[in-house]
PDB file of N, CA and C in Angstrom:
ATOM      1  N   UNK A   1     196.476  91.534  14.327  1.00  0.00           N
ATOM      2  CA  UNK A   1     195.784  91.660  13.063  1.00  0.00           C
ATOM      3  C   UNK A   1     194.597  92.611  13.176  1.00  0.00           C
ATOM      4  N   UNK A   2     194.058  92.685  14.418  1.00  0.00           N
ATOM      5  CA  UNK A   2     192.966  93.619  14.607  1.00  0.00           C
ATOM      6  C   UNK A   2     193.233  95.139  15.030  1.00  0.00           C
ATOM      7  N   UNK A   3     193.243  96.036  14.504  1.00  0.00           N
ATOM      8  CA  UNK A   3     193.818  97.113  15.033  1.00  0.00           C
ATOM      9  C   UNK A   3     192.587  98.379  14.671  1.00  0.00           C
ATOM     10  N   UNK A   4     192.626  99.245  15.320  1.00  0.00           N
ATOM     11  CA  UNK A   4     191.829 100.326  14.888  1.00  0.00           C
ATOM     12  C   UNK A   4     192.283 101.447  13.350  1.00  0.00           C
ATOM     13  N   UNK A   5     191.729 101.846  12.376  1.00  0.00           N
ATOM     14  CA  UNK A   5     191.786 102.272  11.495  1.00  0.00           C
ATOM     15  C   UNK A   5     192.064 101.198  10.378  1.00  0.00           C
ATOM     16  N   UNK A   6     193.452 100.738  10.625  1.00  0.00           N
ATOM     17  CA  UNK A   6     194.091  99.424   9.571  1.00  0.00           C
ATOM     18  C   UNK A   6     194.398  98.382   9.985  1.00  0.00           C
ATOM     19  N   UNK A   7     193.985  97.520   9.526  1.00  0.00           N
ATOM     20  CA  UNK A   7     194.803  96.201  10.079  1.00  0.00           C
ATOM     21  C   UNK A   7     195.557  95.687   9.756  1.00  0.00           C
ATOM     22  N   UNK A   8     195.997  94.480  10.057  1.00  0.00           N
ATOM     23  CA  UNK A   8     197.575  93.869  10.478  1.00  0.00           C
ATOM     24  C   UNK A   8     198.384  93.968   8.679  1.00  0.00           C
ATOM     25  N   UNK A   9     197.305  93.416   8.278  1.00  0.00           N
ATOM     26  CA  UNK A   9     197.153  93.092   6.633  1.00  0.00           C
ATOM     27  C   UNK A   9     197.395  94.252   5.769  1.00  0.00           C
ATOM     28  N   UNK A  10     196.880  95.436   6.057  1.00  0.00           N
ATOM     29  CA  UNK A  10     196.622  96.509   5.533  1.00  0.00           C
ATOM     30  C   UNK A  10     197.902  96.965   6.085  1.00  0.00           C
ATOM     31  N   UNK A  11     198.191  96.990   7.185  1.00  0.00           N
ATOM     32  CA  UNK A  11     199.629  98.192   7.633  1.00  0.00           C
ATOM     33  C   UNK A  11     200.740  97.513   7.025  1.00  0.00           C
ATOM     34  N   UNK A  12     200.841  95.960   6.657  1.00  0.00           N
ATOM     35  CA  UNK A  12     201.707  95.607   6.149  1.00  0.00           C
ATOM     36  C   UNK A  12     201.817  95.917   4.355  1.00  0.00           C
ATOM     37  N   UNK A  13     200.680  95.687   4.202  1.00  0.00           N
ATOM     38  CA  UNK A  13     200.567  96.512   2.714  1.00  0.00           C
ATOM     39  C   UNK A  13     201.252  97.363   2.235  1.00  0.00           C
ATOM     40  N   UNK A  14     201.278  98.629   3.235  1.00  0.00           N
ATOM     41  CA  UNK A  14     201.282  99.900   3.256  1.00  0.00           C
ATOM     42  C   UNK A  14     203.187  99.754   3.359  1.00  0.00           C
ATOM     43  N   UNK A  15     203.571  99.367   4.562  1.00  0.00           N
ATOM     44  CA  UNK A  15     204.666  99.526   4.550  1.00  0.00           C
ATOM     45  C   UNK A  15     205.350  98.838   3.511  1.00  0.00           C
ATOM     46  N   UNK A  16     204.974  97.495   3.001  1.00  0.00           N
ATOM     47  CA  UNK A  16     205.931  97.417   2.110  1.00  0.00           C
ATOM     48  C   UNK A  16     205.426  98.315   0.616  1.00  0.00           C
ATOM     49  N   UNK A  17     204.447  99.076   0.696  1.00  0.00           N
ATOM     50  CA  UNK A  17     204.440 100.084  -0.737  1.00  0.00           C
ATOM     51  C   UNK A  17     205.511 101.120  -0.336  1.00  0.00           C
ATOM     52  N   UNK A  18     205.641 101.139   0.686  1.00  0.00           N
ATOM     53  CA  UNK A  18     206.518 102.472   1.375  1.00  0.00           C
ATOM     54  C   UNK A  18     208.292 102.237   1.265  1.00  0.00           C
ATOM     55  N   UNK A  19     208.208 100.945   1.091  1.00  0.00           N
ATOM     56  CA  UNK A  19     209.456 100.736   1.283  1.00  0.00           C
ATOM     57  C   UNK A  19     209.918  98.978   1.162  1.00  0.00           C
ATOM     58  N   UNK A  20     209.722  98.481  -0.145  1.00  0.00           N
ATOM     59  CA  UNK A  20     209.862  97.096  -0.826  1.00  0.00           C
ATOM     60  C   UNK A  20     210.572  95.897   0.198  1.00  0.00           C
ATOM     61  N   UNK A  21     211.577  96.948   0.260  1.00  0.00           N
ATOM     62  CA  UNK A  21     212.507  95.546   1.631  1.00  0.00           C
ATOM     63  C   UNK A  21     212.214  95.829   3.339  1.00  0.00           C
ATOM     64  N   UNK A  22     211.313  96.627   3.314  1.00  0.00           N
ATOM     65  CA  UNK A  22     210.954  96.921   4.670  1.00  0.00           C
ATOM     66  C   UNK A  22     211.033  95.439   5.557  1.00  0.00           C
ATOM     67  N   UNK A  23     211.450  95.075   6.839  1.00  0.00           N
ATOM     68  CA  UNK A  23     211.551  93.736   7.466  1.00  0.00           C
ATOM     69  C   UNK A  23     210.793  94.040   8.840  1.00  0.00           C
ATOM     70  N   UNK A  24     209.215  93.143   8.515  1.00  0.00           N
ATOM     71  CA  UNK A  24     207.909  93.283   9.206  1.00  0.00           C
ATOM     72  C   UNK A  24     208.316  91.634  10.456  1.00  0.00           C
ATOM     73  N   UNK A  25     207.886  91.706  11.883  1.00  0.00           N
ATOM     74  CA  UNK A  25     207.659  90.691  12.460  1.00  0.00           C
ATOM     75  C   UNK A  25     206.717  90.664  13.083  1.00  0.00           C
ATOM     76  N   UNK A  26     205.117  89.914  12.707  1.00  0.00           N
ATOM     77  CA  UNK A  26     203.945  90.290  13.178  1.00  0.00           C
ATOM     78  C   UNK A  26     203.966  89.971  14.675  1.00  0.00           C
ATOM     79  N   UNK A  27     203.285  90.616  15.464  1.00  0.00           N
ATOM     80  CA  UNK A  27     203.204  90.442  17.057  1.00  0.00           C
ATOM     81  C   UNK A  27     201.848  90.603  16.827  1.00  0.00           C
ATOM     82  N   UNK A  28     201.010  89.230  17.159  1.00  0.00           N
ATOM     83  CA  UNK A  28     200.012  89.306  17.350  1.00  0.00           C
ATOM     84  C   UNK A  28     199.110  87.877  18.520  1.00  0.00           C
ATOM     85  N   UNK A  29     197.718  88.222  19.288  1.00  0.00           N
ATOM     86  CA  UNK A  29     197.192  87.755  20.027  1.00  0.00           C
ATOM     87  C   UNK A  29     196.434  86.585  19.064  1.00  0.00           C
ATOM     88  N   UNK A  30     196.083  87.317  17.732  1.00  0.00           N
ATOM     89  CA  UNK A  30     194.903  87.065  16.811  1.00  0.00           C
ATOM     90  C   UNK A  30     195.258  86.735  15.560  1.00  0.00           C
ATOM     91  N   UNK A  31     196.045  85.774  14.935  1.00  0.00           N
ATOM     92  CA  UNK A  31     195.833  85.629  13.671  1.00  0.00           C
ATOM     93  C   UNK A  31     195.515  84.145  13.154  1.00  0.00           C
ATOM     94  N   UNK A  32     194.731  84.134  11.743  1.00  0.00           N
ATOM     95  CA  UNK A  32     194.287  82.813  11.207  1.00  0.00           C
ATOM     96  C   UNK A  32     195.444  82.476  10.069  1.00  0.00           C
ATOM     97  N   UNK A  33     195.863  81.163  10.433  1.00  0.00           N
ATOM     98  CA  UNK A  33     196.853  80.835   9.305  1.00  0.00           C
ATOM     99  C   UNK A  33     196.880  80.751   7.817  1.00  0.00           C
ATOM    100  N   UNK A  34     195.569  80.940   7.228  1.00  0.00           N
ATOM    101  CA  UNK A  34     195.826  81.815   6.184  1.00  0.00           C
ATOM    102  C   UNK A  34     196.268  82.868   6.079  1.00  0.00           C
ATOM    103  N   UNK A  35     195.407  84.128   6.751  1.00  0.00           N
ATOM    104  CA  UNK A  35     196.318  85.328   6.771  1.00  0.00           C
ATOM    105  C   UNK A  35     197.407  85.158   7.098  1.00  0.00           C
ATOM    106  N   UNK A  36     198.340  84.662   8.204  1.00  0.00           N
ATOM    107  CA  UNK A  36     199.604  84.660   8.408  1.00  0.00           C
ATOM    108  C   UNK A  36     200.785  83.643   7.438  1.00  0.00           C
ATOM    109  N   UNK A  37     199.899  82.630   6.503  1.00  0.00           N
ATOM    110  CA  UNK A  37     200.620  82.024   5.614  1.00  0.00           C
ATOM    111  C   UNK A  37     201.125  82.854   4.255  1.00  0.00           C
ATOM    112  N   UNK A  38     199.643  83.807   3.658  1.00  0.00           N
ATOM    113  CA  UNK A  38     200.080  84.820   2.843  1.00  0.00           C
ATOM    114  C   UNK A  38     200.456  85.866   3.324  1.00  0.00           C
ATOM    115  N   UNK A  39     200.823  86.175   4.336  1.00  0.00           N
ATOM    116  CA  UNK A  39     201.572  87.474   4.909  1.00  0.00           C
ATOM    117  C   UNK A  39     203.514  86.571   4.280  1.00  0.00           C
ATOM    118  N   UNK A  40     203.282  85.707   5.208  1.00  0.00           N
ATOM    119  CA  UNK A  40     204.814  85.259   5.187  1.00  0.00           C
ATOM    120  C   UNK A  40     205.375  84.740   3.543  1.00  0.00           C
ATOM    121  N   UNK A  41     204.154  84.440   2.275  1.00  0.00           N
ATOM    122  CA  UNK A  41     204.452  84.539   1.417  1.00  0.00           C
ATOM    123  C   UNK A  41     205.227  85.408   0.302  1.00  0.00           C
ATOM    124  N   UNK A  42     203.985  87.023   0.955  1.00  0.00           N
ATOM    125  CA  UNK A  42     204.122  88.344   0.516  1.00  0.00           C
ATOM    126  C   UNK A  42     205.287  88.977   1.298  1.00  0.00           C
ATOM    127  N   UNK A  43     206.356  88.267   1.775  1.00  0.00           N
ATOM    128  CA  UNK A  43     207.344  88.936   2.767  1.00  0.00           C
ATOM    129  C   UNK A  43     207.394  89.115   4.327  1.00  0.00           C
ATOM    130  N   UNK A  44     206.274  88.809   4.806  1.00  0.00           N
ATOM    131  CA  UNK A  44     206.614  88.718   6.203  1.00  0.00           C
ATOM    132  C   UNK A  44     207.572  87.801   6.761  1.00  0.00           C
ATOM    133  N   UNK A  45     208.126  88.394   7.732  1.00  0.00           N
ATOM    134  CA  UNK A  45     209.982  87.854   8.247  1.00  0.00           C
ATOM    135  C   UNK A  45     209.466  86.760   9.368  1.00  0.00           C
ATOM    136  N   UNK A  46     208.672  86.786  10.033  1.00  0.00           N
ATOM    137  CA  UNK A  46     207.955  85.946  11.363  1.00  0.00           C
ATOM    138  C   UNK A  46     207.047  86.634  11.785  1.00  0.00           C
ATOM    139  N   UNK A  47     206.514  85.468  12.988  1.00  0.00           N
ATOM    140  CA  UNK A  47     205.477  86.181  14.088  1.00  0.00           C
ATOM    141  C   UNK A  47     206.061  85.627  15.226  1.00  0.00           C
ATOM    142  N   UNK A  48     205.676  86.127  15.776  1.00  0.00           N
ATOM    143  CA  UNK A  48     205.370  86.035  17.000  1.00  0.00           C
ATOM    144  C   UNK A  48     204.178  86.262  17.970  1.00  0.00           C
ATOM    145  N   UNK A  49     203.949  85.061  18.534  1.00  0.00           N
ATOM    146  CA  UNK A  49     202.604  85.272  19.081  1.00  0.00           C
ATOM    147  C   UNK A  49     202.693  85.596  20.565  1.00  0.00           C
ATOM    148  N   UNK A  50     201.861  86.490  20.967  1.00  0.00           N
ATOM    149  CA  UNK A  50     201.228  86.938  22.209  1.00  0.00           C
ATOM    150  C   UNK A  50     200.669  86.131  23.204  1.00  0.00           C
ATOM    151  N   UNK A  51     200.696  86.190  24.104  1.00  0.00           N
ATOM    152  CA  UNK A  51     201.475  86.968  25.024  1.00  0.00           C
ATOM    153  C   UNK A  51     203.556  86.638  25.148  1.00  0.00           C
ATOM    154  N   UNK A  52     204.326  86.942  24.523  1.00  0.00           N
ATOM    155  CA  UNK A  52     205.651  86.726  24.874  1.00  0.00           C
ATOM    156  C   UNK A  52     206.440  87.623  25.793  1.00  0.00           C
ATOM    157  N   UNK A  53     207.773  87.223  26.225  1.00  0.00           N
ATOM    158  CA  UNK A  53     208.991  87.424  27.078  1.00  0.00           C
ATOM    159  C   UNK A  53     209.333  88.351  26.042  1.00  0.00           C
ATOM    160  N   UNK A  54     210.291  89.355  26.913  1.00  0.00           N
ATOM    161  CA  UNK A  54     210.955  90.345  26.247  1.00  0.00           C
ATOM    162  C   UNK A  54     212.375  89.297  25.706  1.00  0.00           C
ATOM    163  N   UNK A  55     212.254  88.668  26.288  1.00  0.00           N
ATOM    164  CA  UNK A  55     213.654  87.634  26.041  1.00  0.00           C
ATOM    165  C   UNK A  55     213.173  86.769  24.169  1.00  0.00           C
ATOM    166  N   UNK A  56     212.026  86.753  24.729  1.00  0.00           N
ATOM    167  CA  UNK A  56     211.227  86.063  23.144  1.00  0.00           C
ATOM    168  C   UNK A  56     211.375  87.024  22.454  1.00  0.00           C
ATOM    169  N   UNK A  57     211.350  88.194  22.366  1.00  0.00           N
ATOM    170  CA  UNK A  57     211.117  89.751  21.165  1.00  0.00           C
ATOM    171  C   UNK A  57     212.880  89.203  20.816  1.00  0.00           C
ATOM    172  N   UNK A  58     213.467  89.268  21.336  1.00  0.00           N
ATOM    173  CA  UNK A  58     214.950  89.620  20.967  1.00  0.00           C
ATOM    174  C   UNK A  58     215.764  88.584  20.863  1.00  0.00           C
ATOM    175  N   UNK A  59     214.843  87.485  21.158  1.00  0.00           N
ATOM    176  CA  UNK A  59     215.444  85.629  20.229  1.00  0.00           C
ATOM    177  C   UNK A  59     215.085  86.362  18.983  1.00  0.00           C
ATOM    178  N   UNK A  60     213.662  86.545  18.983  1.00  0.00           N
ATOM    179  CA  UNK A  60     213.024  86.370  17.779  1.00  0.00           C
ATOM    180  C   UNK A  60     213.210  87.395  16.891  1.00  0.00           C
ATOM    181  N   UNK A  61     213.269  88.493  16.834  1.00  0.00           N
ATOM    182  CA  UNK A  61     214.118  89.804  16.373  1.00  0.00           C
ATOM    183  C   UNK A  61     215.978  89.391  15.585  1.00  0.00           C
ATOM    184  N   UNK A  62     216.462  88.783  16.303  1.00  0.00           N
ATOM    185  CA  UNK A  62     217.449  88.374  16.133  1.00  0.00           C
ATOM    186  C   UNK A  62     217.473  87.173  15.061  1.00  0.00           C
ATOM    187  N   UNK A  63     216.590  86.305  15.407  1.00  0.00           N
ATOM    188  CA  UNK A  63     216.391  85.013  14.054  1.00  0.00           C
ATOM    189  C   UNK A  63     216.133  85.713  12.905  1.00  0.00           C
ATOM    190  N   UNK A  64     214.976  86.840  13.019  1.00  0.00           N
ATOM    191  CA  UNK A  64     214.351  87.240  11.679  1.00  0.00           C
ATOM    192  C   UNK A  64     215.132  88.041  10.909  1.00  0.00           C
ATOM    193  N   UNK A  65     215.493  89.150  11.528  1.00  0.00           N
ATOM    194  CA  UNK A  65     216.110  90.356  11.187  1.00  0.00           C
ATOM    195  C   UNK A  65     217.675  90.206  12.199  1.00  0.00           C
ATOM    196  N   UNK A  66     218.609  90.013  11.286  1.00  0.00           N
ATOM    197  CA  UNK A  66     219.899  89.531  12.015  1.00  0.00           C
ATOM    198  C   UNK A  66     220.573  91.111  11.616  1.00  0.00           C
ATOM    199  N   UNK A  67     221.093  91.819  12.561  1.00  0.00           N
ATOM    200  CA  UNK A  67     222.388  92.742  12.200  1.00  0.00           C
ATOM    201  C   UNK A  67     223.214  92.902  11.087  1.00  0.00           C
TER     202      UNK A  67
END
């Protein structure tokens, strides 16, 4: 959620102005469950929290965003 220039909130903004069905899965160290409750309201697909397994990216990749 903390990022330099935009944050987590803001880049997700952005992408879904960019592109309505865009499919976001936050990876983050840092977020408060408000922000991450209205993220997942406004369309966010999951999170995933930090520190994870590459084995976790691609459970979790796979639950959210299926082929």
């Amino acid at each position: 959620m903390n990022m330099p220039v935009m944050n987590g909130l803001e880049t997700f903004q952005q992408l879904k102005r960019l592109n309505p069905t865009v499919k976001v899965i936050l990876c983050t160290g840092y977020a408060s469950n408000y922000s991450v409750s209205n993220l997942l309201r406004d369309g966010l697909q999951g999170v995933l929290e930090k520190p994870f397994t590459a084995e976790q990216l691609l459970e979790t990749v796979a639950k959210y965003i299926p082929s």
